[in-house]
N, C-alpha and C. Protein backbone atom coordinates (compact mmCIF):
# COMPACT_ATOMS: atom_id res chain seq x y z
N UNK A 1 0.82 -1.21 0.00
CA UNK A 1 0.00 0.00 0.00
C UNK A 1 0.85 1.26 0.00
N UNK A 2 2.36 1.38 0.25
CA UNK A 2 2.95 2.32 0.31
C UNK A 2 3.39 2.34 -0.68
N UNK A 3 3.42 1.74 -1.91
CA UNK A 3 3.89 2.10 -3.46
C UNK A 3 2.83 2.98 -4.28
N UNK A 4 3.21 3.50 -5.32
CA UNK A 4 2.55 4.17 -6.20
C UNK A 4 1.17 3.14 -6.46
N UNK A 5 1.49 2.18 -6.65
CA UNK A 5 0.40 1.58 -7.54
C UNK A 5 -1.07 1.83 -7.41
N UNK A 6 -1.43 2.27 -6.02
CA UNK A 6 -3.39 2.72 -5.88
C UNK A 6 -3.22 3.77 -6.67
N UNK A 7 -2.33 4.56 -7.15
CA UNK A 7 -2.34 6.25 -6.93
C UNK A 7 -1.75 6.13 -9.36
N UNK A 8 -1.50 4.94 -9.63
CA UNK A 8 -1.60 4.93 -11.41
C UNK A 8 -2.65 4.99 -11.88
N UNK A 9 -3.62 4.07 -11.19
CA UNK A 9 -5.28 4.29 -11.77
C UNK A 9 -5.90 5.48 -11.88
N UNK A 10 -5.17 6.42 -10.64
CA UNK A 10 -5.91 7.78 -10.71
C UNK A 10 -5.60 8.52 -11.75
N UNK A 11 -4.24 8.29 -12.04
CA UNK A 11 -3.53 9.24 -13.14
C UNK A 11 -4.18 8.96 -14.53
N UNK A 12 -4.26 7.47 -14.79
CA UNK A 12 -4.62 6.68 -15.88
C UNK A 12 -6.32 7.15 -16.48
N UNK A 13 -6.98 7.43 -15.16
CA UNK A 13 -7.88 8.17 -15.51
C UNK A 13 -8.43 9.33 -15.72
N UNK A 14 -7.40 10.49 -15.14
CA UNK A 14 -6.94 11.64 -15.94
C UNK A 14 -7.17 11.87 -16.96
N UNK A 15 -5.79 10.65 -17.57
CA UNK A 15 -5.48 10.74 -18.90
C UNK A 15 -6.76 10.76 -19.75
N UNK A 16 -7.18 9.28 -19.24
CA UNK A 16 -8.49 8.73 -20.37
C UNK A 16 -9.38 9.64 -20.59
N UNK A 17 -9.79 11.02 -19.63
CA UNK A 17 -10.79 11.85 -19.54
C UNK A 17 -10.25 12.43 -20.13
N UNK A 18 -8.96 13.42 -20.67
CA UNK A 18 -8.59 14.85 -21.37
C UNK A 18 -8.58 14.17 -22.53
N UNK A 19 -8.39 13.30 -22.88
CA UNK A 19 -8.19 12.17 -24.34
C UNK A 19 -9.47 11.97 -24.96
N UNK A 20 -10.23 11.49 -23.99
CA UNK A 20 -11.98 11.61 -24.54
C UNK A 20 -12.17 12.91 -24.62
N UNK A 21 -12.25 14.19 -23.85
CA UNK A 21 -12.54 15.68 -23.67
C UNK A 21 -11.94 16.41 -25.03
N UNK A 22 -10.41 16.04 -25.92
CA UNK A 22 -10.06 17.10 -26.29
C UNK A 22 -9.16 16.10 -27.48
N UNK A 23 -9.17 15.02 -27.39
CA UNK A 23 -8.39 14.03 -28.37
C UNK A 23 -7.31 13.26 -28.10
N UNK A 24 -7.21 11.97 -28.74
CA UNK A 24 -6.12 10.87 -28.40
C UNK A 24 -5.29 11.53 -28.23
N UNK A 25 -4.37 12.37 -29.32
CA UNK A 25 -2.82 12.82 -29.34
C UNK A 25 -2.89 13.90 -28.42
N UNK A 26 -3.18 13.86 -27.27
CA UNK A 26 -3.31 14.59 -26.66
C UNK A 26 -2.44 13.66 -24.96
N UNK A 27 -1.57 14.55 -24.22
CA UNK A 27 -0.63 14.06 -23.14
C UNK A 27 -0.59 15.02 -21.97
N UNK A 28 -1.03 14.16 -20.91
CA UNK A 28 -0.85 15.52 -19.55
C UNK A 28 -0.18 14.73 -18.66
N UNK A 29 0.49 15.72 -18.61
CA UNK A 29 1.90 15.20 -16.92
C UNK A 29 1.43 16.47 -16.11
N UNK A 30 1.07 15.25 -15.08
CA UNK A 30 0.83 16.46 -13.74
C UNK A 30 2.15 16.69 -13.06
N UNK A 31 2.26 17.97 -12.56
CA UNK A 31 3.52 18.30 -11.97
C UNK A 31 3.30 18.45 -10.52
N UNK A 32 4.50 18.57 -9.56
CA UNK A 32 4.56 18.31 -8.28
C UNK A 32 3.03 17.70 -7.52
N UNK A 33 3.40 16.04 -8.00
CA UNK A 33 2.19 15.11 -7.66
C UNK A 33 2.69 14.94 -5.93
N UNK A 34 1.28 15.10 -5.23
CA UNK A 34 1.60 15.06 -3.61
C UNK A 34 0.43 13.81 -3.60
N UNK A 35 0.54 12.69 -2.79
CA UNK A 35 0.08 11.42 -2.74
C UNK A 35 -0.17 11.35 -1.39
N UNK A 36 -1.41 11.02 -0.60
CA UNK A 36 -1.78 10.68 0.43
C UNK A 36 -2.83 9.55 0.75
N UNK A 37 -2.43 8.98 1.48
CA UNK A 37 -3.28 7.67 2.29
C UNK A 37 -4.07 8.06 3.37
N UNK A 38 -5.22 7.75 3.76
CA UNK A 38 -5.95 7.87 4.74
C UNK A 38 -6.25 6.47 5.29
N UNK A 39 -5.91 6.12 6.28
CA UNK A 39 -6.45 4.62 6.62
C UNK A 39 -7.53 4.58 7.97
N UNK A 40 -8.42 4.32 7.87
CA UNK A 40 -9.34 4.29 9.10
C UNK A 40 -9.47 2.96 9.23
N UNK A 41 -9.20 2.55 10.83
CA UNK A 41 -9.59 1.02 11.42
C UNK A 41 -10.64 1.46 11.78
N UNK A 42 -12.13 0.29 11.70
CA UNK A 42 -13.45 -0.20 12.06
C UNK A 42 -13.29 -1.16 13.14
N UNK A 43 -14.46 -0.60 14.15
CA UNK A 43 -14.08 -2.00 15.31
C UNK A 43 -14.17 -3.18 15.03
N UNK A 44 -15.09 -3.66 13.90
CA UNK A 44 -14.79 -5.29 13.38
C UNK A 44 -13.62 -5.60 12.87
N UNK A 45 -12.32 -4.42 12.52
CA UNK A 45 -11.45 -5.07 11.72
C UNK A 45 -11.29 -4.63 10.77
N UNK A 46 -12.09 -3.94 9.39
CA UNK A 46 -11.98 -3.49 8.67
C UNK A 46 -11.35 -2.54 8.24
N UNK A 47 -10.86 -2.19 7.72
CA UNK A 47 -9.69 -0.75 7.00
C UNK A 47 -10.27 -0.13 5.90
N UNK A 48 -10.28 1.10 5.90
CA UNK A 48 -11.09 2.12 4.88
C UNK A 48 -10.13 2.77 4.17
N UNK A 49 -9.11 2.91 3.12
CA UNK A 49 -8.50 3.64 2.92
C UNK A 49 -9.10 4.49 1.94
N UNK A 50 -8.36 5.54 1.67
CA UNK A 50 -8.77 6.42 1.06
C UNK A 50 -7.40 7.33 0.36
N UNK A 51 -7.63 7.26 -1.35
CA UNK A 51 -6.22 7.55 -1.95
C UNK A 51 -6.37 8.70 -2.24
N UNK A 52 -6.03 10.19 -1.98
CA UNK A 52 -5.56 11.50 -2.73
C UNK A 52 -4.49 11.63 -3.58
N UNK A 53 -4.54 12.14 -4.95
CA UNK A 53 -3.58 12.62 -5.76
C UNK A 53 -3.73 13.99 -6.15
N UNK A 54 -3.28 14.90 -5.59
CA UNK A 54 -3.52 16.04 -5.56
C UNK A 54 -2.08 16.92 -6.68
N UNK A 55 -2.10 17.84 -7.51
CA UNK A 55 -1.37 18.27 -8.05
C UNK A 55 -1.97 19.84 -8.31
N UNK A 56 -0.59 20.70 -8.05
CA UNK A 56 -1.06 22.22 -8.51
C UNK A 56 -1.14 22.72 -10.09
N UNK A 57 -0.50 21.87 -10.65
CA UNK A 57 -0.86 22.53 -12.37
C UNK A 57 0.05 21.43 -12.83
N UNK A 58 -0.42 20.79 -14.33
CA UNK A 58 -0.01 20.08 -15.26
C UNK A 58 0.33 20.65 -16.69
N UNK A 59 1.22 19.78 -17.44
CA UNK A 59 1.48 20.32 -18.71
C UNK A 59 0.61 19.37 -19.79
N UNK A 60 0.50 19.92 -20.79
CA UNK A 60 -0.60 19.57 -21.67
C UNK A 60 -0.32 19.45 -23.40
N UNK A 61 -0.02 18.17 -23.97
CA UNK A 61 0.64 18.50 -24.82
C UNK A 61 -0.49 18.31 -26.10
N UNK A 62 -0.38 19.11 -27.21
CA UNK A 62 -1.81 19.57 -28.16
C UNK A 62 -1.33 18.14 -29.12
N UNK A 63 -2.12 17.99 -29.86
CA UNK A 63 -2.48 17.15 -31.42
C UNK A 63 -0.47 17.52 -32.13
N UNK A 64 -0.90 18.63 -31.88
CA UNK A 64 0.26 19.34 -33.15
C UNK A 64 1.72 19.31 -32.30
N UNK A 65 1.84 19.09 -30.98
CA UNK A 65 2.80 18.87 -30.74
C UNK A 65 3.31 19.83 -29.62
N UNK A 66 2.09 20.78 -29.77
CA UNK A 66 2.35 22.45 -28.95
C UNK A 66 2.22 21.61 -27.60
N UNK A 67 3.19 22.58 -26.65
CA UNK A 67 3.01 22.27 -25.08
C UNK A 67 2.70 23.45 -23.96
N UNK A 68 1.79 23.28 -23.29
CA UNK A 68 1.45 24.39 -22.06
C UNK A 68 1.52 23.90 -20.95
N UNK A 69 1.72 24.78 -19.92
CA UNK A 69 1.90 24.19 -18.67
C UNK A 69 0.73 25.11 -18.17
N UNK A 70 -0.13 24.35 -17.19
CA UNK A 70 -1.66 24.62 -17.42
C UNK A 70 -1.46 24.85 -15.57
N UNK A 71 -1.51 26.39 -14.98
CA UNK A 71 -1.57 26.03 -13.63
C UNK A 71 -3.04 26.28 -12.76
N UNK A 72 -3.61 24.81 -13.07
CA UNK A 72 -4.96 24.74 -12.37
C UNK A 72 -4.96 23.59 -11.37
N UNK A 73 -5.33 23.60 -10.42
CA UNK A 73 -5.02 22.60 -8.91
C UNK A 73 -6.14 21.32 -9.77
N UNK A 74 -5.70 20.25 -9.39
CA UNK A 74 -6.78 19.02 -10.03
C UNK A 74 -5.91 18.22 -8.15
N UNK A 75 -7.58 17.27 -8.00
CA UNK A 75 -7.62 16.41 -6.92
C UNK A 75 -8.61 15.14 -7.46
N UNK A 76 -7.88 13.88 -7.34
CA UNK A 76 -8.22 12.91 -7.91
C UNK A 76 -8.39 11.92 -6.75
N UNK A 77 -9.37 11.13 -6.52
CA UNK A 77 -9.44 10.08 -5.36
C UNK A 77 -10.18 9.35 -5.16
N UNK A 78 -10.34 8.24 -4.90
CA UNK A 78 -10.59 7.17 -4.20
C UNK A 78 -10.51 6.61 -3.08
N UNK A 79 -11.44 5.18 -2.94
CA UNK A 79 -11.23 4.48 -1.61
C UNK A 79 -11.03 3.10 -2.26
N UNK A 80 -11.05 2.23 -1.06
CA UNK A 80 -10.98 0.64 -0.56
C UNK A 80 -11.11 0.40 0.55
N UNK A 81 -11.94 -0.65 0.64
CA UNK A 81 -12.35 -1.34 1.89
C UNK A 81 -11.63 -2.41 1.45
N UNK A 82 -11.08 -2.95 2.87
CA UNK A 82 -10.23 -4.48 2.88
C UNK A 82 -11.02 -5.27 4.17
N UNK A 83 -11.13 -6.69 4.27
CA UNK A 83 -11.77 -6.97 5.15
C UNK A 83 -10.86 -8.24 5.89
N UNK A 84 -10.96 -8.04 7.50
CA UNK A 84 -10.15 -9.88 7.61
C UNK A 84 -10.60 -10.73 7.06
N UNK A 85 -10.38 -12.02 7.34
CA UNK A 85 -8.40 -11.84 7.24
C UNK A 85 -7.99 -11.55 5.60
N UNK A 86 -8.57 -11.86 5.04
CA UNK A 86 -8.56 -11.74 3.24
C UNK A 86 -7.98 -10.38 2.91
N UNK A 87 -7.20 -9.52 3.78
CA UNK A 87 -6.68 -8.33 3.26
C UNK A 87 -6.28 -7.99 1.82
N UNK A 88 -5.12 -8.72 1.70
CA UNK A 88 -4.60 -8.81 0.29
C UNK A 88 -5.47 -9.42 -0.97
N UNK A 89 -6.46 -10.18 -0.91
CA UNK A 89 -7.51 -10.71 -1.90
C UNK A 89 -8.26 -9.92 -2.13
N UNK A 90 -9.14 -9.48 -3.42
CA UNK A 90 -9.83 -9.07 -4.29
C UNK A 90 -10.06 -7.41 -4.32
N UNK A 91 -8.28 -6.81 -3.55
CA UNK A 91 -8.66 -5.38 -3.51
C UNK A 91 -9.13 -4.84 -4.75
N UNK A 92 -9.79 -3.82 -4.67
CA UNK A 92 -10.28 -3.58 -6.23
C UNK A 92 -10.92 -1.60 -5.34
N UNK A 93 -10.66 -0.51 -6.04
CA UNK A 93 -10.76 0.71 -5.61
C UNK A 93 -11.99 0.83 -6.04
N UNK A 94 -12.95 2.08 -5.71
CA UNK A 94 -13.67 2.43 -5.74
C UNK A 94 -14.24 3.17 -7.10
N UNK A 95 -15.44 3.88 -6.82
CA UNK A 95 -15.30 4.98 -7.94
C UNK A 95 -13.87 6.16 -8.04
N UNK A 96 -13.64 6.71 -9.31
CA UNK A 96 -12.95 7.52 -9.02
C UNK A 96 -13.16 9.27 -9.44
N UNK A 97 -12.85 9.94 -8.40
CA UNK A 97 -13.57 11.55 -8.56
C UNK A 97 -12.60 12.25 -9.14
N UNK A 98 -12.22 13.11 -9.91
CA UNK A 98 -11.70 14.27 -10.31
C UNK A 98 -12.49 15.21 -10.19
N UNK A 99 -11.53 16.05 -9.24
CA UNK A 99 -12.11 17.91 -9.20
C UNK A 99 -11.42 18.79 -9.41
N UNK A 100 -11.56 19.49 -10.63
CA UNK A 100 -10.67 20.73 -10.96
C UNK A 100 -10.96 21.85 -10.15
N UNK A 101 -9.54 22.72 -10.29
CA UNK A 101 -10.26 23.90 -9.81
C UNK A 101 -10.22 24.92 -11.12
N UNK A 102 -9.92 26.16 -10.55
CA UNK A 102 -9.96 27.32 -11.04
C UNK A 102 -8.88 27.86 -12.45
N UNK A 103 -8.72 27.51 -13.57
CA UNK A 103 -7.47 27.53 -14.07
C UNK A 103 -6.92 29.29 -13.95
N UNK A 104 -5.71 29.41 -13.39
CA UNK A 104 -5.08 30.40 -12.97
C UNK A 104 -4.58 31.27 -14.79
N UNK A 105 -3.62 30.52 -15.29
CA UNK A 105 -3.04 30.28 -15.79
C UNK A 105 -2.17 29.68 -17.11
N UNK A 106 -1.46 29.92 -17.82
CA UNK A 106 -1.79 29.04 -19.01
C UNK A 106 -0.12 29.47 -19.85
N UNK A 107 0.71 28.54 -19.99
CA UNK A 107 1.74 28.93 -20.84
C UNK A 107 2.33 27.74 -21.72
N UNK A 108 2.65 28.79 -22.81
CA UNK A 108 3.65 27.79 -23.43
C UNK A 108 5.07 28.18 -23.75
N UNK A 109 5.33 26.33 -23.81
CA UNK A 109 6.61 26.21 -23.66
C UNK A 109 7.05 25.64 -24.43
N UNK A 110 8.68 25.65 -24.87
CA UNK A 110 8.94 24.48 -25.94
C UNK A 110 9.44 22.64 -25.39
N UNK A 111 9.13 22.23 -24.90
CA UNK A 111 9.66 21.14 -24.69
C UNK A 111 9.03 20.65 -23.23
């Protein structure tokens, strides 16, 4: 649980959304990605986690090749419930939310 791996799906679905929104040849790298876990124990045992991927602005690369660095805050997240003893069996995350905010910002760059 302390590796990236809950926190690719979020990104992965980023992607898939600006790709459907604006076109395939289209690429966003979020910049200074901050990653947080929330874990709540239940008195039966159960564990609630809860994944944040939070980033202050991403770059955005067009059809044609053009690149901007886009500074608008995006928060991406999910959960999982794990249950005893079967912890490690059939984790599988939740829905997943993206919330933009406000776009500040907007530049381009070459590379």
């Amino acid at each position: 649980m302390v590796s990236q791996s809950p926190y690719n799906p979020l990104v992965n679905t980023l992607s898939v959304m600006v790709q459907e929104k604006l076109g395939v040849h289209r690429v966003i790298a979020p910049q200074e990605r901050k990653c947080e876990t929330q874990i709540h124990r239940h008195e039966d045992g159960r564990l609630q986690l809860k994944f944040v991927l939070a980033f202050p602005s991403y770059k955005l690369t067009t059809e044609e090749g053009h690149c901007f660095h886009i500074k608008q805050p995006v928060w991406i997240t999910s959960s999982m419930e794990m249950k005893p003893p079967e912890y490690t069996i059939g984790r599988k995350l939740g829905d997943i939310r993206i919330a933009l905010g406000k776009a500040e910002e907007s530049k381009h760059y070459n590379g």
